[in-house]
C-alpha atoms as a PDB file:
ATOM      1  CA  UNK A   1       0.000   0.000   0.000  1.00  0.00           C
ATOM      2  CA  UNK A   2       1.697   3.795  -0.855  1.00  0.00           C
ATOM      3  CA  UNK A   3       1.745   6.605   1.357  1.00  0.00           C
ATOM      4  CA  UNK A   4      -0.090   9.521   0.539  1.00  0.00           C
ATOM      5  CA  UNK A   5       3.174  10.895  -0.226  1.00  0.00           C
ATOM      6  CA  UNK A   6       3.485   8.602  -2.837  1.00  0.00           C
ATOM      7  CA  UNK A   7       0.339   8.868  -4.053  1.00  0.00           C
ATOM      8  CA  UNK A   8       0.690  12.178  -4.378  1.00  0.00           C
ATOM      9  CA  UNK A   9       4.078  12.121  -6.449  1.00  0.00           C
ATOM     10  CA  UNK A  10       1.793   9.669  -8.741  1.00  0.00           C
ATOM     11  CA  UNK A  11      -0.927  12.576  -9.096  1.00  0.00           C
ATOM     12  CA  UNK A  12       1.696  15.036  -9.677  1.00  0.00           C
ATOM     13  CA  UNK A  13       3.579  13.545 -12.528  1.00  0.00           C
ATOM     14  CA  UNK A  14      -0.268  12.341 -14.317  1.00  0.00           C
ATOM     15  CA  UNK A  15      -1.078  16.018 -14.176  1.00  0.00           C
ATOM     16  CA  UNK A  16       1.743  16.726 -15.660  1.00  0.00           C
ATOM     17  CA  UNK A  17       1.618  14.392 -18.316  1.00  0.00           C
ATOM     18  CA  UNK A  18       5.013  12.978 -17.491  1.00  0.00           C
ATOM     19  CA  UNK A  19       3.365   9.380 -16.747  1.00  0.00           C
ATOM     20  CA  UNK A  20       0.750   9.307 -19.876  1.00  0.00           C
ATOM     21  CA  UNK A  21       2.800   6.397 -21.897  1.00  0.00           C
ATOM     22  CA  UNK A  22       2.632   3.904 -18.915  1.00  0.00           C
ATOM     23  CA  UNK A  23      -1.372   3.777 -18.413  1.00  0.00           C
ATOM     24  CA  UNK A  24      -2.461   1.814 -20.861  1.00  0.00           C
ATOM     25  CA  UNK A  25      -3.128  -1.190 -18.234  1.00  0.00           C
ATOM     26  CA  UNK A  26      -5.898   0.948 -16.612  1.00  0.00           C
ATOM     27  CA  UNK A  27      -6.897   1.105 -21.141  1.00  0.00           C
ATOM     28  CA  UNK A  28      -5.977   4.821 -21.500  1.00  0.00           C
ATOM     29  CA  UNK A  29      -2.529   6.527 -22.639  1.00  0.00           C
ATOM     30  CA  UNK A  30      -0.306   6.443 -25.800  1.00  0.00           C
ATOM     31  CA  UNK A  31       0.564   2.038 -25.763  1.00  0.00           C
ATOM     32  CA  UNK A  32      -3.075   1.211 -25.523  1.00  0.00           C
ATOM     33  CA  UNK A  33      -3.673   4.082 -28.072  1.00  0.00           C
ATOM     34  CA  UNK A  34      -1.232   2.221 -30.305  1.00  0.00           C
ATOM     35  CA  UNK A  35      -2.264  -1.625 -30.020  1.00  0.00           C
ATOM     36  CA  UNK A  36      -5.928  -0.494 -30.272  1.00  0.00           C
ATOM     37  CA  UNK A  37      -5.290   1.319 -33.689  1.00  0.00           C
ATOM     38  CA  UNK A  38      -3.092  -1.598 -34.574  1.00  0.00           C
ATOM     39  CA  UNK A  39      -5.120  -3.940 -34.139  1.00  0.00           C
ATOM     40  CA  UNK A  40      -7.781  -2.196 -35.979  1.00  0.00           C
ATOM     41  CA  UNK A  41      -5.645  -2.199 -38.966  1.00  0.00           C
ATOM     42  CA  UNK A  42      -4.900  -6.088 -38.501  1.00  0.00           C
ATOM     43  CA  UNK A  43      -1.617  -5.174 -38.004  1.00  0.00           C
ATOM     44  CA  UNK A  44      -0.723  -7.937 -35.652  1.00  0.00           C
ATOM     45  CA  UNK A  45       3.172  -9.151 -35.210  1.00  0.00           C
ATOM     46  CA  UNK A  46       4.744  -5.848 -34.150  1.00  0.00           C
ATOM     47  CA  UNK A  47       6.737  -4.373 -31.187  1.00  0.00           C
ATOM     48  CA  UNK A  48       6.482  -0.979 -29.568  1.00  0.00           C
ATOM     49  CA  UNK A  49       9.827  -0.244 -28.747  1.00  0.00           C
ATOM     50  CA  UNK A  50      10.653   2.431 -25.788  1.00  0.00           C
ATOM     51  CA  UNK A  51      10.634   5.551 -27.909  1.00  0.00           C
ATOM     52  CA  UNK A  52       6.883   4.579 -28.664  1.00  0.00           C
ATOM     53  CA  UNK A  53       7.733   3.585 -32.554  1.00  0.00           C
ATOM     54  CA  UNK A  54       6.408   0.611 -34.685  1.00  0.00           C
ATOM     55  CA  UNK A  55       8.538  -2.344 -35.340  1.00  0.00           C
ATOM     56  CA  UNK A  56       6.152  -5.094 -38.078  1.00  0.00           C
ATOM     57  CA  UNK A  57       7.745  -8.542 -38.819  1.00  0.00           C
ATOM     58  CA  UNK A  58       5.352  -8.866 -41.801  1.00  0.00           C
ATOM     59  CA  UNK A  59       3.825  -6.531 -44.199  1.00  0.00           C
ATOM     60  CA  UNK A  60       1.501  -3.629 -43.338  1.00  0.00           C
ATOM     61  CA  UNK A  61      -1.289  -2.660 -45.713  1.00  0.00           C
ATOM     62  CA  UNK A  62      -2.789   0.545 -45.123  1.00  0.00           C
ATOM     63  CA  UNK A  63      -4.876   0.788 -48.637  1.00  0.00           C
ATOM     64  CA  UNK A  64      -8.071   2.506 -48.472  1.00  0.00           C
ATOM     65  CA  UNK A  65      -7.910   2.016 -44.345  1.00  0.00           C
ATOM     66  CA  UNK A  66      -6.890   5.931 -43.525  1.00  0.00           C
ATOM     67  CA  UNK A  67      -7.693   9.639 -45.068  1.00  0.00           C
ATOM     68  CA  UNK A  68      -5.010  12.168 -45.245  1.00  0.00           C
ATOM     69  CA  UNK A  69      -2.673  11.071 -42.965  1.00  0.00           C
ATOM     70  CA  UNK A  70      -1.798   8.182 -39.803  1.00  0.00           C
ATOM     71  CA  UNK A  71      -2.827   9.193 -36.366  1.00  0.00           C
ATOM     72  CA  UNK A  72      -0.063  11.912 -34.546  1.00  0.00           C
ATOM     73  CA  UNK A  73       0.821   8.557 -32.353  1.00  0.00           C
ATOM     74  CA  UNK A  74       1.487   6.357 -34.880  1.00  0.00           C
ATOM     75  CA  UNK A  75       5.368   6.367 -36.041  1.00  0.00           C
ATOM     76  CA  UNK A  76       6.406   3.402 -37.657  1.00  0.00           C
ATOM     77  CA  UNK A  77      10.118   2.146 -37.391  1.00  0.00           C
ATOM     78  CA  UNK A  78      11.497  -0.797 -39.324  1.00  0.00           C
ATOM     79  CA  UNK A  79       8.600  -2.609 -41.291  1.00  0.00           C
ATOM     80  CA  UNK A  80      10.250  -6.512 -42.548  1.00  0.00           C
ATOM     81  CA  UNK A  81       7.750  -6.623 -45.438  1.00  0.00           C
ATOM     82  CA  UNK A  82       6.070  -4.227 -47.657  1.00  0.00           C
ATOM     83  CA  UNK A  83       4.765  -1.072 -46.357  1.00  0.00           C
ATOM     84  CA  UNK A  84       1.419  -0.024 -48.591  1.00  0.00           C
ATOM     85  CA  UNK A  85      -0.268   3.430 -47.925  1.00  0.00           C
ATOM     86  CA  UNK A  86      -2.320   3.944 -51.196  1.00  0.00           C
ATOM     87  CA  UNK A  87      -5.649   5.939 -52.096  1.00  0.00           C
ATOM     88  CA  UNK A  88      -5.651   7.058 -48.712  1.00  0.00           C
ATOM     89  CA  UNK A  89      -5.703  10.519 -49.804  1.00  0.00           C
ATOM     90  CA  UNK A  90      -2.121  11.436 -48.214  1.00  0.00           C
ATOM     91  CA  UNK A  91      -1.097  14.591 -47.742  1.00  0.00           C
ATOM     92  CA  UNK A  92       1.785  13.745 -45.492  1.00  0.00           C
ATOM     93  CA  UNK A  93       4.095  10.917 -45.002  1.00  0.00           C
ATOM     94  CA  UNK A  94       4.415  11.332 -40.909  1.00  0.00           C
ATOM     95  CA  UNK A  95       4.402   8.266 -39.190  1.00  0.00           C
ATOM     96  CA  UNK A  96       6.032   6.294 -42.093  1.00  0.00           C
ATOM     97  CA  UNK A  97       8.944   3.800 -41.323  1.00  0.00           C
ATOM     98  CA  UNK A  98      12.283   4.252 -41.365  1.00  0.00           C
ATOM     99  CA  UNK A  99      13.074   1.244 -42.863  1.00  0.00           C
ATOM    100  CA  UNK A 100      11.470  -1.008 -44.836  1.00  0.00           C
ATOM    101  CA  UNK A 101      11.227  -3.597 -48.173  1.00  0.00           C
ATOM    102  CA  UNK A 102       9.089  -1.489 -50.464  1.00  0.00           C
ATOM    103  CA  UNK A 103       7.523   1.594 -49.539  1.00  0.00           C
ATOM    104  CA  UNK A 104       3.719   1.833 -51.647  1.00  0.00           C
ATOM    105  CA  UNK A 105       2.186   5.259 -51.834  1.00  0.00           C
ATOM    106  CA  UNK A 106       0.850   6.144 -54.900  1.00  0.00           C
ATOM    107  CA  UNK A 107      -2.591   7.776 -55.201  1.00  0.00           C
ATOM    108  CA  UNK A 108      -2.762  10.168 -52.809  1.00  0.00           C
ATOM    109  CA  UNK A 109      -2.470  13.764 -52.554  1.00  0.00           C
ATOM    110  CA  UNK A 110       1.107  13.739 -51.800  1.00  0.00           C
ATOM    111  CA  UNK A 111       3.117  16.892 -52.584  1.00  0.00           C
ATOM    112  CA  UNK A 112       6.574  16.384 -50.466  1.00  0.00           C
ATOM    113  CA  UNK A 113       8.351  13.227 -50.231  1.00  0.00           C
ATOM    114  CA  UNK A 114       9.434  14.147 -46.320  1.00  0.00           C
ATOM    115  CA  UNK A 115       8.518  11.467 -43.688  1.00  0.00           C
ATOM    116  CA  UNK A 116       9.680   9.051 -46.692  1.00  0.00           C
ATOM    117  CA  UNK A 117      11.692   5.954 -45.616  1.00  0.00           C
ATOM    118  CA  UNK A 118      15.768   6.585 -45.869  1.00  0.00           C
ATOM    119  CA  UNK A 119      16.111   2.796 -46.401  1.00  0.00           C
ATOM    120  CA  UNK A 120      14.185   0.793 -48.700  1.00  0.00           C
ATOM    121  CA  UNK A 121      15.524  -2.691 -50.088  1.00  0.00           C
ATOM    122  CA  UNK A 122      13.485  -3.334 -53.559  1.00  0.00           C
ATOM    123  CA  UNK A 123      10.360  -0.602 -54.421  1.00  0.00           C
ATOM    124  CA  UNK A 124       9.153   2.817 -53.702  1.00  0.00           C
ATOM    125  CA  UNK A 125       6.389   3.872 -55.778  1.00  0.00           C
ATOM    126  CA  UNK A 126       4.852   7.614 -55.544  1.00  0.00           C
ATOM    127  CA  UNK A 127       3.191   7.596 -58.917  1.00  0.00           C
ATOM    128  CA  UNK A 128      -0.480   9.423 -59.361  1.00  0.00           C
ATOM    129  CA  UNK A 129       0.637  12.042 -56.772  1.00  0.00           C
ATOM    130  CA  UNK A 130       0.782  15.750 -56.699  1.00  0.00           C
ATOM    131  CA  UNK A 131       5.074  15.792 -56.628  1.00  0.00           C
ATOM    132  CA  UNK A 132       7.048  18.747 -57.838  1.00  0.00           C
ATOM    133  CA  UNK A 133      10.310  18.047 -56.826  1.00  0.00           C
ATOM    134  CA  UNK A 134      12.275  15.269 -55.389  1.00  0.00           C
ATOM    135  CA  UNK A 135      13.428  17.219 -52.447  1.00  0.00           C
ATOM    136  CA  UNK A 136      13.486  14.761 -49.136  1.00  0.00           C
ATOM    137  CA  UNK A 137      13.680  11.773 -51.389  1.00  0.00           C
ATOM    138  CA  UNK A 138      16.451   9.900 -48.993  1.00  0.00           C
ATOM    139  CA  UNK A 139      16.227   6.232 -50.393  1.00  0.00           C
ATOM    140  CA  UNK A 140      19.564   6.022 -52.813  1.00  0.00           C
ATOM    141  CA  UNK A 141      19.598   2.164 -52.177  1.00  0.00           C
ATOM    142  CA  UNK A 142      16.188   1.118 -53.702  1.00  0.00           C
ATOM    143  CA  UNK A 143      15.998  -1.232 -56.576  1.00  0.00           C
ATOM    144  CA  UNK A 144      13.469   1.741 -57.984  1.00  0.00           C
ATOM    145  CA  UNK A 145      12.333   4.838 -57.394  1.00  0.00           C
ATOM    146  CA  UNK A 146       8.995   5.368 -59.638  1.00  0.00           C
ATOM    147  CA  UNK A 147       7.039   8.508 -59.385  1.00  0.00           C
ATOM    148  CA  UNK A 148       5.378   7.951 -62.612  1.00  0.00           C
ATOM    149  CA  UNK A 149       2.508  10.863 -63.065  1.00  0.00           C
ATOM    150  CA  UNK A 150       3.802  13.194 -61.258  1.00  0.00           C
ATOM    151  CA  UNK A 151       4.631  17.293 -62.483  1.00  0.00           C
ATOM    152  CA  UNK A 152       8.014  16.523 -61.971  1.00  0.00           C
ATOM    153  CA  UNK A 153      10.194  18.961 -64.297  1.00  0.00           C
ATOM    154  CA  UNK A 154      12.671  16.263 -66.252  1.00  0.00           C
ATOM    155  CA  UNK A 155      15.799  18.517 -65.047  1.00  0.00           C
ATOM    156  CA  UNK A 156      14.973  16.877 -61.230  1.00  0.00           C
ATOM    157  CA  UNK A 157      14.999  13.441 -62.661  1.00  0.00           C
ATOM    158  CA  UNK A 158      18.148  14.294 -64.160  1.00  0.00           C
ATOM    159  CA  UNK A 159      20.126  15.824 -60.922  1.00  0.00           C
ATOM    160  CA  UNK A 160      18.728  12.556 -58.956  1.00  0.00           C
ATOM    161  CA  UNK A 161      19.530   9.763 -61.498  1.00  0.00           C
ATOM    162  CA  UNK A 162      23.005  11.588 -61.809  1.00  0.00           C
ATOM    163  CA  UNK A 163      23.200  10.752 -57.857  1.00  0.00           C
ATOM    164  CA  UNK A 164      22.899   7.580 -58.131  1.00  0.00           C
ATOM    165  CA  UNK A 165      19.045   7.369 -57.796  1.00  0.00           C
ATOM    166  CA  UNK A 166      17.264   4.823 -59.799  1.00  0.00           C
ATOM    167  CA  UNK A 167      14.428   6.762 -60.927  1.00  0.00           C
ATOM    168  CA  UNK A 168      11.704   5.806 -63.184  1.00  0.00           C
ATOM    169  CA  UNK A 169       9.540   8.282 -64.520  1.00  0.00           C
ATOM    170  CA  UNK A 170       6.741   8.805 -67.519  1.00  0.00           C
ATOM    171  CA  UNK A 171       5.603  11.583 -68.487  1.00  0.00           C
ATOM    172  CA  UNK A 172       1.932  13.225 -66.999  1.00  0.00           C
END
């Protein structure tokens, strides 16, 4: 049983939302925030790490599932499989992994590559987007890069693919 000292020192640091990421077993705070919208997603082999980001041992698939943009808590990390975000009417990749296999996030409203993955193994495809520029693109290891559909001047393919950037791109 605490004190009421130490209850106290409990009340204190909830009110000052020092605490809020260790109350999800009374079902409120950031984890229980996390596994609930997890699991709504059927996102189901992952680890929340300390710094309250997403590991996935599998593939997530996002597709038609949000609208404009994942939840302020949700920041994935390193995603094993495929990472698909498409037609969810994007306007911001926040909350995207780190890392992943292939990143998926064509058709969507997407007009800035930031929040995009800085290592992806095989794919990343931002085709049928609103892109101007290649600005935060970050993923110089990728098997390709395709942002097919997009008002991207030619010149910024050019100064990425001479980078080392495997770019793919048709014309809109």
């Amino acid at each position: 049983m605490k004190n009421l000292t130490g209850i106290g020192n409990d009340i204190m640091k909830f009110e000052r939302n020092k605490d809020k990421n260790n109350l999800g077993h009374i079902g409120i705070g950031k984890i229980y925030a996390i596994k609930n919208w997890l699991e709504e997603m059927n996102i189901t082999r992952y680890t929340i790490l300390e710094d309250m980001t997403i590991d996935v041992a599998d593939n997530v698939w996002l597709d038609r599932k949000i609208n404009g943009q994942l939840p302020e808590f949700i920041k994935f990390n390193n995603v094993e499989g495929y990472f698909c975000i498409r037609k969810c009417f994007l306007i911001s990749l926040k909350g995207s992994p780190e890392k992943c296999s292939s990143f998926f996030c064509k058709n969507n409203n997407l007009t800035s590559l930031e929040y995009s993955p800085k290592n992806i193994k095989n794919y990343f495809d931002a085709s049928d987007n609103l892109l101007t520029n290649l600005d935060c693109l970050k993923c110089k290891d990728a098997i390709n890069v395709n942002v097919n559909n997009n008002p991207i001047p030619t010149s910024e393919i050019t100064k990425y693919k001479k980078e080392g950037f495997r770019i793919e791109k048709l014309s809109r």
